[in-house]
Protein backbone atom coordinates (compact mmCIF):
# COMPACT_ATOMS: atom_id res chain seq x y z
CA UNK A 1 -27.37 13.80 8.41
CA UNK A 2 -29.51 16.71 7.29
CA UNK A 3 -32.32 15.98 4.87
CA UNK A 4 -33.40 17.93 2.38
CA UNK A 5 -36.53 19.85 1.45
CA UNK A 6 -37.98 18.08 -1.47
CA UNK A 7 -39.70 21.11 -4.04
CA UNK A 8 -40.41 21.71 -7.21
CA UNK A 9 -39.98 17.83 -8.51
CA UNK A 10 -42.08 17.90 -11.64
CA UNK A 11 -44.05 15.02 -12.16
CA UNK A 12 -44.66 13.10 -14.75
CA UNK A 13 -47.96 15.21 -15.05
CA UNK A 14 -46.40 18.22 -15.42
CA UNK A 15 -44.42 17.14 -18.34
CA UNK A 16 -47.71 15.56 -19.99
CA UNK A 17 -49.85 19.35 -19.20
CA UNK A 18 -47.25 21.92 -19.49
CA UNK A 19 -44.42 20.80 -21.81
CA UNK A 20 -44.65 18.74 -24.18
CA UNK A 21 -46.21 20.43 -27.44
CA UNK A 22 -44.74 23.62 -26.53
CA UNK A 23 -44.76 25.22 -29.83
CA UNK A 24 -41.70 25.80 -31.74
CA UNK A 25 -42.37 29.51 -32.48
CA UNK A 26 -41.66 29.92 -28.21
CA UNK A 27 -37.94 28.21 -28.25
CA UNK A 28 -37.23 30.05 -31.20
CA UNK A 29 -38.50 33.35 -29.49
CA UNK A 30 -36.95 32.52 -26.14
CA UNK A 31 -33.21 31.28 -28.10
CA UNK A 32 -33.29 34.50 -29.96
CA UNK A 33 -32.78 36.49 -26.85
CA UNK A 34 -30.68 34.08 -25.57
CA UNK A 35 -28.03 34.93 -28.10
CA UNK A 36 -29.02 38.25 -28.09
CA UNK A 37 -27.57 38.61 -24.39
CA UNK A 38 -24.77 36.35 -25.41
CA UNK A 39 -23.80 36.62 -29.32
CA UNK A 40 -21.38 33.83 -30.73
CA UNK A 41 -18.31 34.13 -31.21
CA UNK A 42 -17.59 36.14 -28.27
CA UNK A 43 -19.89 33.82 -26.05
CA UNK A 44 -19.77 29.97 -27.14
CA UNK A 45 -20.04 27.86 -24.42
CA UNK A 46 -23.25 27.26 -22.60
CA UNK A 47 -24.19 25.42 -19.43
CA UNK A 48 -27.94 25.08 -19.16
CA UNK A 49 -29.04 24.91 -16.22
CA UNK A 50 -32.82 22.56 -15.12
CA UNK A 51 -32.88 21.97 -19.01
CA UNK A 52 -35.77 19.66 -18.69
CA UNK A 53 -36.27 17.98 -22.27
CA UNK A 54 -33.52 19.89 -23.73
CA UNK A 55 -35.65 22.01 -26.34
CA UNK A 56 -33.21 25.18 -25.83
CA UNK A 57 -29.84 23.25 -25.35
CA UNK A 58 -30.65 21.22 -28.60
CA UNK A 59 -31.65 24.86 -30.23
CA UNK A 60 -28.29 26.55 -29.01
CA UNK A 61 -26.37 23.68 -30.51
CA UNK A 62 -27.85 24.18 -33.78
CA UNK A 63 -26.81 28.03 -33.96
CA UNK A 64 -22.89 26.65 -33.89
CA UNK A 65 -22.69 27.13 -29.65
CA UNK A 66 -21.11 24.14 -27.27
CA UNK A 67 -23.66 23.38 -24.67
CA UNK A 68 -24.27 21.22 -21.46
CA UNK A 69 -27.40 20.85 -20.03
CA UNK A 70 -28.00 20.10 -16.53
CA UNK A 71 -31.30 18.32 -15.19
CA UNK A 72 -32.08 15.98 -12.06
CA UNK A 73 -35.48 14.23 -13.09
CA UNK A 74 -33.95 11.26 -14.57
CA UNK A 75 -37.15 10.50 -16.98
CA UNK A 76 -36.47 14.61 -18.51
CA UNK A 77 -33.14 13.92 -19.43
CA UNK A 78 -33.25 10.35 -20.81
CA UNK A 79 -35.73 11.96 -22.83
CA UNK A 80 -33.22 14.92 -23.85
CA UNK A 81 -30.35 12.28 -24.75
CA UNK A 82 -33.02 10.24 -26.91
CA UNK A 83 -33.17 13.25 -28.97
CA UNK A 84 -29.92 13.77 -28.94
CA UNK A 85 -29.28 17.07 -31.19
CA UNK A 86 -25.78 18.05 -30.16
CA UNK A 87 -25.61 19.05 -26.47
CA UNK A 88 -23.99 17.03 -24.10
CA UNK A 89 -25.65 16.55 -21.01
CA UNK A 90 -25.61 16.07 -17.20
CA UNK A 91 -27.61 14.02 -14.58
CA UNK A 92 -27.32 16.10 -11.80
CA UNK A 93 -29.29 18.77 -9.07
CA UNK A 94 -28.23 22.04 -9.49
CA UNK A 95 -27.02 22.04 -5.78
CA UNK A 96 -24.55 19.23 -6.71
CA UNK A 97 -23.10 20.94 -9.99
CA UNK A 98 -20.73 23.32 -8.75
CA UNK A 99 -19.17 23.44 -12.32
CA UNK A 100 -15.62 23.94 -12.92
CA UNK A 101 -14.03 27.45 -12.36
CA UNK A 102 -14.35 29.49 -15.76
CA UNK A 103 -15.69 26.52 -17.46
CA UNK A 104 -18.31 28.83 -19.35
CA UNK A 105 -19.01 31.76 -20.99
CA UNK A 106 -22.91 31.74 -20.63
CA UNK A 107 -25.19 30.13 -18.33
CA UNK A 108 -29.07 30.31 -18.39
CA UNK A 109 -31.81 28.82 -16.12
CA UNK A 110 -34.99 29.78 -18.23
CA UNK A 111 -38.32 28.76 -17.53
CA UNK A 112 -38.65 29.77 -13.82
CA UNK A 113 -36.33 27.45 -12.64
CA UNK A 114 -34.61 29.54 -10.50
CA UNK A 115 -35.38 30.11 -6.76
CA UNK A 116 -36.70 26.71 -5.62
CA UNK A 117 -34.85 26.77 -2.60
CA UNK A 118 -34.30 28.48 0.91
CA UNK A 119 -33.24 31.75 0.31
CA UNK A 120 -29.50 30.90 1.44
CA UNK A 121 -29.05 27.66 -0.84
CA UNK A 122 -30.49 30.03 -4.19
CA UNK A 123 -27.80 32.49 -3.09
CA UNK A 124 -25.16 29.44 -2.92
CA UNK A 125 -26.39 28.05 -6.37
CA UNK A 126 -25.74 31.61 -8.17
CA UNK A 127 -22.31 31.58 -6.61
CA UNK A 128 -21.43 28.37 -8.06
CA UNK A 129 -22.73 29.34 -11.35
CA UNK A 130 -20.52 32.83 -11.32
CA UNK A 131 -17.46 30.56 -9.88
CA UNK A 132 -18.16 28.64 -13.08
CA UNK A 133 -18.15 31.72 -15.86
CA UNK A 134 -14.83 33.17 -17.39
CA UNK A 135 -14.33 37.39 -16.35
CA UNK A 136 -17.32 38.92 -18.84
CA UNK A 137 -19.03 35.59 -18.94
CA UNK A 138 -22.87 36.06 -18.35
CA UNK A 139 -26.15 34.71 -16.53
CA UNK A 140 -29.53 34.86 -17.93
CA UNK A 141 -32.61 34.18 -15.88
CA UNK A 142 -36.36 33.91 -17.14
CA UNK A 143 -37.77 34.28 -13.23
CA UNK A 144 -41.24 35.27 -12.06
CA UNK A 145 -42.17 38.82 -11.87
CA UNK A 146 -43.53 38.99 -8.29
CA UNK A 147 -45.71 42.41 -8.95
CA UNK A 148 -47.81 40.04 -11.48
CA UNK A 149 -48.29 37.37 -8.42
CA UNK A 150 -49.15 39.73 -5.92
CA UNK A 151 -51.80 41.17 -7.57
CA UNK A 152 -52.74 37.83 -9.75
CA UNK A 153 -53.27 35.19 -6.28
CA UNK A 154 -56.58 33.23 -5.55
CA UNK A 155 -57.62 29.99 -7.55
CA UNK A 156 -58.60 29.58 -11.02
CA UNK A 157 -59.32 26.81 -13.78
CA UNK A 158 -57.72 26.99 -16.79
CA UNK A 159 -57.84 24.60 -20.07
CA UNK A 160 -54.74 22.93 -21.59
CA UNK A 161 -54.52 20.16 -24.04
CA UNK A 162 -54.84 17.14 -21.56
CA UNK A 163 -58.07 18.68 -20.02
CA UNK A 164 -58.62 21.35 -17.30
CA UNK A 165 -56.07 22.34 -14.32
CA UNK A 166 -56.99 23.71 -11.09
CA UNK A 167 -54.40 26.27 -9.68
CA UNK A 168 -54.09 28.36 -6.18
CA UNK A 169 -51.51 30.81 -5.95
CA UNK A 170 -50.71 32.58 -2.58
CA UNK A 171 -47.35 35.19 -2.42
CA UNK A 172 -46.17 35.38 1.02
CA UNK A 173 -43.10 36.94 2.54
CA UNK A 174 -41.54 37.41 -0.93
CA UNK A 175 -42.50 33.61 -2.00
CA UNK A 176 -44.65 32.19 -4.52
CA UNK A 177 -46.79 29.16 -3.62
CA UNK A 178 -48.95 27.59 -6.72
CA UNK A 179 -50.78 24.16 -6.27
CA UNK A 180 -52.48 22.36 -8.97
CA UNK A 181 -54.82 19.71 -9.27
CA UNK A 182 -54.84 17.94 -12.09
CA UNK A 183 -57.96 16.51 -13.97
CA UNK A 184 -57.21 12.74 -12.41
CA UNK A 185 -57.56 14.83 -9.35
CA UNK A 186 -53.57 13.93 -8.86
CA UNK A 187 -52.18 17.49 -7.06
CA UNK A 188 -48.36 19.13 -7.07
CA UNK A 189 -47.00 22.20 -5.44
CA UNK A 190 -44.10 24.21 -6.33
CA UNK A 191 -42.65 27.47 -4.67
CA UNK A 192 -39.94 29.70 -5.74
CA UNK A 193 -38.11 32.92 -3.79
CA UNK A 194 -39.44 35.95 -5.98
CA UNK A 195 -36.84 38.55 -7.05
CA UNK A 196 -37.50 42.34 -7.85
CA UNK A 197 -34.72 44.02 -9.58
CA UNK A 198 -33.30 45.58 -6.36
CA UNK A 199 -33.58 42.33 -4.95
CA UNK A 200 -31.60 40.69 -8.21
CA UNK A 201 -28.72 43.11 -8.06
CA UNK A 202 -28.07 42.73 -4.02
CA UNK A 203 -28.06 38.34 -5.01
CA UNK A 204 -25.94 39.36 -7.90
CA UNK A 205 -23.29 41.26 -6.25
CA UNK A 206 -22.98 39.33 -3.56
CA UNK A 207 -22.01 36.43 -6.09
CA UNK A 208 -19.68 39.06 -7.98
CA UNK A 209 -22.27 39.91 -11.02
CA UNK A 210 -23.55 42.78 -11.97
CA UNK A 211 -27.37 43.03 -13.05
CA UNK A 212 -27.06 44.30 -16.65
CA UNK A 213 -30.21 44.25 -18.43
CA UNK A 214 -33.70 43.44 -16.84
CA UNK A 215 -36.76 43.42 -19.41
CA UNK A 216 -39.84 41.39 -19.95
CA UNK A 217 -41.09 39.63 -22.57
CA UNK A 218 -37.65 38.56 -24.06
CA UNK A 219 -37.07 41.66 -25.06
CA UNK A 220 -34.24 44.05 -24.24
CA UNK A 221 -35.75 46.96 -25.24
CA UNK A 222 -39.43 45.59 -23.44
CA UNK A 223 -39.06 47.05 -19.51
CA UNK A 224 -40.97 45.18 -17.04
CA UNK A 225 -44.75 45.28 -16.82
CA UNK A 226 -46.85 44.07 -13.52
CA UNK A 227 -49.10 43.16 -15.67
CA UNK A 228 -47.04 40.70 -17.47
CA UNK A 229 -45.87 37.21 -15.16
CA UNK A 230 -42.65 37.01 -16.69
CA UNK A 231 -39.22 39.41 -15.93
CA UNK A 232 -35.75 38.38 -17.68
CA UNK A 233 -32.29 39.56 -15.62
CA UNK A 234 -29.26 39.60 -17.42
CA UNK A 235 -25.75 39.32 -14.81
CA UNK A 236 -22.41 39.68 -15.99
CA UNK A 237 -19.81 38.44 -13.90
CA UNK A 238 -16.49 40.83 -13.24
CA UNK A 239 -17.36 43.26 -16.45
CA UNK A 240 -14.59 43.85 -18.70
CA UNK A 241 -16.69 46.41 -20.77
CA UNK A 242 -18.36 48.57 -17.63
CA UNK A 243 -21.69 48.28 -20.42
CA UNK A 244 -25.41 48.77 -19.07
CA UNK A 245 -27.06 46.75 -21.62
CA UNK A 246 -26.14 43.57 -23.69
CA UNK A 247 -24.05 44.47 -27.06
């Protein structure tokens, strides 16, 4: 039996630094582009993907779309489902959800949450999420934008609510490495495959998307900036409207 490569598991202090009291003004920002990329009627149902707490599935539901979220920490979702809001949801990795074929118009994995894993399992876990879109259904992803990291690696301190983090970042062959130390002195280390846009559109046609729209700052009109650490790709699987931007 092959065992896995535990990464990315998100600890309890993770959840207690980063995300909760993530202001409001953020979702609403991050939900607007969201349907932006994907308006209602034409795109209604939602699969979202490593939807930690829930904050954009339970936002989704509210604007009239049908959404399941997906999530494998088991504290993160029972959280999610105490809030309930609408969405239904899903205990479940993202390697083990191959969802059902054309189940959904949309799916989204915001918040970096995509490319934990070896570079062939990240290409396996867009194909099941294309395999799971209707024709002219679409992907969104809120990634890393590796010319930021590149030129942004080396340790620094920074101050958040519960005190002040210690992070290292290192980028090496086309991977980002970040440790953090935590204030209890309690340390966690997460990696993820960076994509350019070149990069994006070779992962995307190989799972039978097209790379539609790429822009920064949730923003389709924003291009990307090195000097900002998030990029946004758009993917549209089998276009029925040959469009190069989101209508």
């Amino acid at each position: 039996m092959t065992m896995r490569r535990e990464v990315n598991l998100y600890s309890p202090h993770w959840f207690e630094f980063f995300h909760v009291g993530i202001a409001e003004t953020r979702t609403t920002r991050e939900v607007d582009f969201i349907c932006a990329c994907a308006p209602s009627p034409r795109f209604r149902d939602i699969v979202d993907v490593c939807c930690g707490m829930g904050r954009h599935a339970r936002a989704l539901v509210s604007r009239s779309y049908n959404v399941v979220g997906v999530e494998r920490d088991s504290a993160a979702i029972a959280r999610a489902r105490k809030l309930s809001g609408g969405p239904r949801y899903v205990h479940a990795d993202v390697r083990d959800y191959p969802p059902k074929t054309s189940a959904y118009d949309v799916a989204i994995v915001m918040s970096q949450s995509f490319g934990y894993f070896d570079a062939a399992t990240n290409r396996k876990v867009l194909q099941q999420l294309a395999s799971g879109l209707r024709e002219g259904g679409r992907v969104v992803l809120d990634l890393w934008q590796p010319e930021f990291f590149v030129a942004h690696q080396g340790e620094r301190d920074f101050q958040v609510l519960g005190g002040i983090v210690r992070e290292r970042k290192v980028v090496k062959d086309g991977r980002l490495f970040v440790q953090l130390e935590y204030p209890d002195g309690a340390q966690e280390r997460f990696e993820w495959q960076l994509f350019t846009p070149s990069e994006m559109t070779a992962l995307a046609n190989e799972a039978g998307l097209s790379l539609i729209a790429t822009c920064t700052d949730f923003d389709l009109a924003t291009k990307p900036d090195a000097a900002k650490p998030r990029i946004q790709f758009v993917l549209e699987r089998d276009s029925l409207w040959g469009s190069a931007a989101c209508r």
